[in-house]
Protein backbone atom coordinates (compact mmCIF):
# COMPACT_ATOMS: atom_id res chain seq x y z
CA UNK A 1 61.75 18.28 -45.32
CA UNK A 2 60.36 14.66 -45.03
CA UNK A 3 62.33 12.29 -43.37
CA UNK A 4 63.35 9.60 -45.83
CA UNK A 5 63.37 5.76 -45.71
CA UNK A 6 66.48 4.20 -44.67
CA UNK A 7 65.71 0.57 -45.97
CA UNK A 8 67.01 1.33 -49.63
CA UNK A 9 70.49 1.50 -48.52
CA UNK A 10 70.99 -0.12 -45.57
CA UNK A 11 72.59 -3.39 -47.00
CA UNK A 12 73.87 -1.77 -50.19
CA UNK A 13 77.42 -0.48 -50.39
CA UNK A 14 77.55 -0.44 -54.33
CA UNK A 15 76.70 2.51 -56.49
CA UNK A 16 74.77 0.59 -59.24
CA UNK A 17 72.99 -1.48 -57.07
CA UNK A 18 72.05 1.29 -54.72
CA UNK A 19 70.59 3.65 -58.22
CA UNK A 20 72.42 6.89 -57.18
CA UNK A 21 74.88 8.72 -58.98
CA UNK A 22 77.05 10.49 -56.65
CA UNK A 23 78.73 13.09 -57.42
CA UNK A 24 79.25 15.52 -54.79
CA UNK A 25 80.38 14.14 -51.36
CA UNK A 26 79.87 17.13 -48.07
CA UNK A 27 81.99 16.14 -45.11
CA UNK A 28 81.68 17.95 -41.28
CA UNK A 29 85.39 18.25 -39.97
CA UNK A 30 84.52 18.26 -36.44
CA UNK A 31 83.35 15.04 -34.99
CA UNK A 32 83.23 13.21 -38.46
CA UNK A 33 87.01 13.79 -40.61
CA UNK A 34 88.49 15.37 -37.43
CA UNK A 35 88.55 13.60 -33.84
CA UNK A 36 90.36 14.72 -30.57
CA UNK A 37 93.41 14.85 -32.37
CA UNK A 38 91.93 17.96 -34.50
CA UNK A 39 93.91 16.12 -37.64
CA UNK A 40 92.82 13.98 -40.52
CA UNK A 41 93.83 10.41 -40.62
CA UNK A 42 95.74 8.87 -43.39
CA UNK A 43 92.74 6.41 -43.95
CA UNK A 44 90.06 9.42 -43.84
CA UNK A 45 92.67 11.28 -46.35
CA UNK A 46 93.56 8.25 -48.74
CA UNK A 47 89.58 7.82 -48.83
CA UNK A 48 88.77 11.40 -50.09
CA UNK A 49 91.55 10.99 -52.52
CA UNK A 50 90.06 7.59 -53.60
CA UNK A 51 86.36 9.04 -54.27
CA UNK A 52 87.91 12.30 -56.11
CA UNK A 53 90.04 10.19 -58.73
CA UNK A 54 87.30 8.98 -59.70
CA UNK A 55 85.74 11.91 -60.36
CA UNK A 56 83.30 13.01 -56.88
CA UNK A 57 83.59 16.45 -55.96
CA UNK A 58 84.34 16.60 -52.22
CA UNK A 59 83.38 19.90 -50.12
CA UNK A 60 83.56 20.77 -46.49
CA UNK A 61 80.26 22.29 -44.30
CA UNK A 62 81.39 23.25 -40.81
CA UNK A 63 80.25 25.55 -38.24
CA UNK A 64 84.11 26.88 -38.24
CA UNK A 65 84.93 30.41 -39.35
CA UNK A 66 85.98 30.17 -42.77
CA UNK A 67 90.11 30.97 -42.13
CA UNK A 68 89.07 28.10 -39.33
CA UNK A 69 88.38 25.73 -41.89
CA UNK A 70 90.57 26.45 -44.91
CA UNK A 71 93.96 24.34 -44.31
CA UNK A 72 91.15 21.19 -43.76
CA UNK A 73 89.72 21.90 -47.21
CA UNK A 74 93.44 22.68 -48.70
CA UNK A 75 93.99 19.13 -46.95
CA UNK A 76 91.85 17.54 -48.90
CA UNK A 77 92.58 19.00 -52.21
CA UNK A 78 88.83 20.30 -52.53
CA UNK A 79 88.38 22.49 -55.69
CA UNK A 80 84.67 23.97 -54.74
CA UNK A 81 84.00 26.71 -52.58
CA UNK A 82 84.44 26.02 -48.26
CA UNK A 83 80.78 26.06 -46.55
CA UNK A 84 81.75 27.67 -43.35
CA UNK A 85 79.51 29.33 -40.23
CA UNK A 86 76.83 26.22 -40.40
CA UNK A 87 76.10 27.81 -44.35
CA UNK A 88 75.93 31.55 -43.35
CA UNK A 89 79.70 32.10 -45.24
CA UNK A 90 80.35 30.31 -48.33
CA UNK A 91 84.00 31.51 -50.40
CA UNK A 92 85.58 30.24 -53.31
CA UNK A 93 89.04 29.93 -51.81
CA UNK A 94 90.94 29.66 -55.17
CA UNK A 95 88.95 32.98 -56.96
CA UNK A 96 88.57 34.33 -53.28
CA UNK A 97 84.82 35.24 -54.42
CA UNK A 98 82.02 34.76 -51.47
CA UNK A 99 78.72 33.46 -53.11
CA UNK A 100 77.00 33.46 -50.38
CA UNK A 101 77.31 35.76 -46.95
CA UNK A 102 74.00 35.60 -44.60
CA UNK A 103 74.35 37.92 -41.45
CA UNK A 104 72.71 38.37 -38.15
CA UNK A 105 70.55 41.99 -37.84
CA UNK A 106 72.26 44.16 -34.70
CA UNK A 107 69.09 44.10 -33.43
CA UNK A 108 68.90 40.89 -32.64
CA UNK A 109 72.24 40.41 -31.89
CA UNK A 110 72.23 42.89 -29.18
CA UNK A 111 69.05 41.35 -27.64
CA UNK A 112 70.83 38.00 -27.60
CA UNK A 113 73.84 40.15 -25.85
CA UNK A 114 71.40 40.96 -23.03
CA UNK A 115 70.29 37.64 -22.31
CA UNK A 116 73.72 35.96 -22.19
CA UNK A 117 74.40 38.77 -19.77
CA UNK A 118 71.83 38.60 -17.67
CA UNK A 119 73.16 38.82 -13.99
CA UNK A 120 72.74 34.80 -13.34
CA UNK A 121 74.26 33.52 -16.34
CA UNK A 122 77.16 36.40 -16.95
CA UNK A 123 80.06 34.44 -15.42
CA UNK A 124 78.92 31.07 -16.81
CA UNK A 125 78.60 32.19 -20.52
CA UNK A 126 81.78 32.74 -23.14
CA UNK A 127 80.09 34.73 -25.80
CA UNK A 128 81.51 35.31 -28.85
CA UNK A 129 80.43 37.66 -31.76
CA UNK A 130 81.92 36.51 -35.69
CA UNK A 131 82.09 39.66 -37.46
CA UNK A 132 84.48 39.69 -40.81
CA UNK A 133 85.72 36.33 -40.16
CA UNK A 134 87.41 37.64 -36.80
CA UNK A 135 86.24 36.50 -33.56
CA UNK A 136 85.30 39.42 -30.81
CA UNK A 137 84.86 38.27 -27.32
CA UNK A 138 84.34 40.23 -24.12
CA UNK A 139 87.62 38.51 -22.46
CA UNK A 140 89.54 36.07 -22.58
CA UNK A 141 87.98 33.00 -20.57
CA UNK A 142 89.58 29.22 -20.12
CA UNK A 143 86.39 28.03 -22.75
CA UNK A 144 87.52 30.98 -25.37
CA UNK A 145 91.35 30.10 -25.00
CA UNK A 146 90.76 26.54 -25.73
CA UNK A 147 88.40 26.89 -28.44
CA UNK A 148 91.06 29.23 -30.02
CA UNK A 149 93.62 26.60 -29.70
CA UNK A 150 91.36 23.89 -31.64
CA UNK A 151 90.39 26.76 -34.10
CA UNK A 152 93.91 27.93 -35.06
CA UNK A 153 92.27 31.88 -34.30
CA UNK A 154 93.69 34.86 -32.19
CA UNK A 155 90.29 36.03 -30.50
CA UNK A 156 90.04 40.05 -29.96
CA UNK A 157 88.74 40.78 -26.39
CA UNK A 158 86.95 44.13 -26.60
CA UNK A 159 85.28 44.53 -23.29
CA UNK A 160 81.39 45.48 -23.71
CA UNK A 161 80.89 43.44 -27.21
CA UNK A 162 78.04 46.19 -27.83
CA UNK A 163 80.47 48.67 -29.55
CA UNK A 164 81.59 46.43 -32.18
CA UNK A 165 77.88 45.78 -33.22
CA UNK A 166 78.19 48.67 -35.92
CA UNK A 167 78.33 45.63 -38.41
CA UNK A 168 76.49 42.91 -38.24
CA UNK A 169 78.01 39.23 -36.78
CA UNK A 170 78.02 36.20 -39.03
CA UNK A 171 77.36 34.29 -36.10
CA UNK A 172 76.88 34.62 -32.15
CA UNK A 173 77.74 31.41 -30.06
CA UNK A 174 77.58 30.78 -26.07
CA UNK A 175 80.15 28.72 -25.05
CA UNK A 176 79.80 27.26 -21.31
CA UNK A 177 80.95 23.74 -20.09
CA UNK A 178 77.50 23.25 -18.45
CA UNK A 179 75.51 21.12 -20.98
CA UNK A 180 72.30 21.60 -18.62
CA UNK A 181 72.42 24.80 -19.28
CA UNK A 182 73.09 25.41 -23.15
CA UNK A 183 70.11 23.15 -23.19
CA UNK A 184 67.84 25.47 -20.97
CA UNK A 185 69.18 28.72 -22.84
CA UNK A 186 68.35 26.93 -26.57
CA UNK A 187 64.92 25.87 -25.46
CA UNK A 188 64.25 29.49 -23.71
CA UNK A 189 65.45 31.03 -26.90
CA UNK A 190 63.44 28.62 -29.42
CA UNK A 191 60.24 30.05 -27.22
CA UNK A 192 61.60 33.61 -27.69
CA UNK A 193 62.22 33.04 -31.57
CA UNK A 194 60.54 31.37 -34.58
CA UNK A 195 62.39 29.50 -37.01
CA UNK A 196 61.91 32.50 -39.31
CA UNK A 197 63.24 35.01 -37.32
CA UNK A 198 66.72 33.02 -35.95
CA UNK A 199 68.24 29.45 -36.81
CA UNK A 200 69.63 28.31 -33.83
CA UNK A 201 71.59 24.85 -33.08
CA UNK A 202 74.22 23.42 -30.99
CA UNK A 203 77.43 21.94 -32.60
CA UNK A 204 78.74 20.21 -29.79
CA UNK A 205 76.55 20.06 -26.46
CA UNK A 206 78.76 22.91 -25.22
CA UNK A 207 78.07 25.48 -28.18
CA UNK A 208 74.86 26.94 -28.75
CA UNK A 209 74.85 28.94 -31.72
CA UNK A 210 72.47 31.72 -33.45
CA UNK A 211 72.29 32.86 -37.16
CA UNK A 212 70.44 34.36 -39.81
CA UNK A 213 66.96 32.78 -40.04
CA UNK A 214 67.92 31.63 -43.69
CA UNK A 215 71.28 29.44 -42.41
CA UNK A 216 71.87 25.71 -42.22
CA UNK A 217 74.06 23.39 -43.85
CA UNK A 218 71.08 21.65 -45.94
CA UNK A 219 70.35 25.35 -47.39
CA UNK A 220 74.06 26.04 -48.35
CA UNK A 221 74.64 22.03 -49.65
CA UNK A 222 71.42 22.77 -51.84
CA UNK A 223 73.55 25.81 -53.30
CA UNK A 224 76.33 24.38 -53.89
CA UNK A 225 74.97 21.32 -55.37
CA UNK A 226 72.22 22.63 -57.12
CA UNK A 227 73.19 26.65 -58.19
CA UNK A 228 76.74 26.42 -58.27
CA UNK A 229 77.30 22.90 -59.64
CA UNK A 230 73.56 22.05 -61.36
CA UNK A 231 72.94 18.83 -59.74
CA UNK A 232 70.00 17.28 -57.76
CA UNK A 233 69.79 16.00 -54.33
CA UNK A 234 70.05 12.33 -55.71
CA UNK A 235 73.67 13.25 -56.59
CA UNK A 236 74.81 14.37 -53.00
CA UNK A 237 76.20 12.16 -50.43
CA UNK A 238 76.75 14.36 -46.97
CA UNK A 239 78.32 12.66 -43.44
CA UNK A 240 77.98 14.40 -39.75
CA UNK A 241 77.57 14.16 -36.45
CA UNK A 242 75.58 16.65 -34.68
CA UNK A 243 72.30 18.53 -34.43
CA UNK A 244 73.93 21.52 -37.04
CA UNK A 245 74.45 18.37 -39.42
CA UNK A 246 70.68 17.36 -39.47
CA UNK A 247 69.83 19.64 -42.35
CA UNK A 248 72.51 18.65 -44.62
CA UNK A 249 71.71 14.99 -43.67
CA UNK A 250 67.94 15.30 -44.67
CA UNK A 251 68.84 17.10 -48.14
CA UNK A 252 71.01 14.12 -49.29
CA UNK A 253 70.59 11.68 -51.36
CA UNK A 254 72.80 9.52 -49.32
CA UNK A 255 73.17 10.49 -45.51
CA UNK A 256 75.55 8.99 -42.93
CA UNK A 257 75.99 9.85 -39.71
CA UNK A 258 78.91 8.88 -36.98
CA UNK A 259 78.75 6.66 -34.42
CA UNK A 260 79.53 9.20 -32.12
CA UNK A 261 76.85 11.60 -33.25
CA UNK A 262 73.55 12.11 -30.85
CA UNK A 263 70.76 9.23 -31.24
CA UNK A 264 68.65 12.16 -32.69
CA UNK A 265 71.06 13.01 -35.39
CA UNK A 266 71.74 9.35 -36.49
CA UNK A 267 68.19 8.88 -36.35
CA UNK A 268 67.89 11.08 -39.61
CA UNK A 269 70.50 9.35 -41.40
CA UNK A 270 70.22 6.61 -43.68
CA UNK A 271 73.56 4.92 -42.48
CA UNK A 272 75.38 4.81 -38.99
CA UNK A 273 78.89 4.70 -39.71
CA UNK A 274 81.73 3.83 -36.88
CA UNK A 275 83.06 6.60 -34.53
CA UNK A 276 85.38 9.15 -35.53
CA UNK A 277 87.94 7.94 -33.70
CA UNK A 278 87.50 4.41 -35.98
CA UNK A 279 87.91 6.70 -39.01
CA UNK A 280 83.67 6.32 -39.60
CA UNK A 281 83.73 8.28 -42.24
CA UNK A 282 86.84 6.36 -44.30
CA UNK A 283 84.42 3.55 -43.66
CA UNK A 284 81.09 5.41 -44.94
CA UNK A 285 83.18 6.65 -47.91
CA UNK A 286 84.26 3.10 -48.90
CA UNK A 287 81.15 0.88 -48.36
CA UNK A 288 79.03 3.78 -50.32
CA UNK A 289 81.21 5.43 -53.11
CA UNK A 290 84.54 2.87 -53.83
CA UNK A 291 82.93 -0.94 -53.61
């Protein structure tokens, strides 16, 4: 998609003046309504509550499994269907129906296998297989234990991750605390695989994470705005932080992105709201959608 301008809205924090009705506001959780403290702030709360009382639609996109990410979206009192696994899962947690459920081919996720296990990288590498909204991993390392705390999910250690490939992973994601190194294995892998063939991205500098070729938040926000809800682009407002956020960010009509986010991701945005731990996206919320 074309990058849009940014001079339309960078001095306007009124609907009417600005020309765009809002009417469907997408918020990350990680890095944008939720900080180190994994919790939502009363002012990042109160906001939310603020835009849907006067009528905006508010829905979570997050790279989180899905049972990950519900109690945020039951936190917020969203009413639309939870965006989880960067788009690749999208349920209706009310009617319990999944519109949308985009999965990785074994193939591919068994030639991924092999390369995170290569000899040299083996030890460094937590790899973890989504499959059924459980997590599979081959054991249980210090990186898996404390992304299981953050998550709120028991992860099932399974030794070789090769015999639970008889159905196909929602997602695959190398953890390692080594940012050099995600970076060398997402630019290896980008060589290895077009665009069409695998999305992959990085959440946080320590995740790098593979999907189907069809997944990204702007592809699921498009579905939810425009097949599930019959809007347009114009009417969606969407707020991130990272590289999986870009997508969703480009769709929008309005696009902010946090002062903590990467200079690449805020680069796409229209709007460069405060850190999350400033409650940047109370702020975004209330200079764009409540002046």
């Amino acid at each position: 998609m074309p990058k849009k301008s940014t001079t339309h809205l960078a001095l306007t924090g009124n609907q009417g003046e600005a020309g765009i009705d809002i009417k469907l506001l997408v918020l990350d959780i990680d890095g944008t309504i939720a900080g180190e403290s994994n919790t939502l702030s009363e002012s990042v709360k109160q906001a939310i509550a603020a835009v849907q009382a006067r009528g905006i639609q508010v829905a979570i996109a997050t790279g989180r499994m899905y049972r990950s990410a519900l109690h945020f979206h039951q936190e917020i009192n969203s009413t639309l269907p939870l965006i989880a696994y960067q788009g690749a899962w999208i349920q209706d947690p009310t009617s319990q129906k999944v519109h949308r459920h985009l999965t990785l081919s074994r193939e591919i996720a068994g030639q991924l296998l092999d390369y995170f296990e290569q000899p040299e990288r083996r030890s460094l590498l937590s790899v973890h297989f989504y499959i059924n909204d459980q997590l599979y991993v081959r054991e249980l390392t210090k990186e898996t234990q404390l992304y299981a705390e953050r998550s709120g999910i028991v992860p099932i250690p399974v030794g070789d991750l090769r015999q639970i490939l008889t159905n196909e992973p929602t997602k695959v994601l190398a953890l390692c605390d080594d940012t050099d190194l995600i970076d060398e294995l997402l630019s290896n892998l980008r060589r290895q695989y077009t665009p069409a063939e695998l999305y992959l991205t990085t959440s946080v500098a320590t995740f790098l994470e593979a999907a189907n070729a069809f997944v990204n938040k702007g592809t699921a926000v498009s579905y939810l705005a425009e097949k599930l809800l019959g809007l347009e682009r114009a009417n969606v407002m969407t707020i991130g932080d990272n590289f999986n956020d870009i997508e969703m960010l480009d769709y929008a009509g309005i696009s902010v992105a946090m002062g903590n986010a990467p200079v690449e991701v805020q680069a796409i945005a229209q709007w460069v709201a405060p850190r999350v731990e400033e409650d940047g996206a109370a702020v975004a919320i209330e200079k764009f959608l409540l002046l």
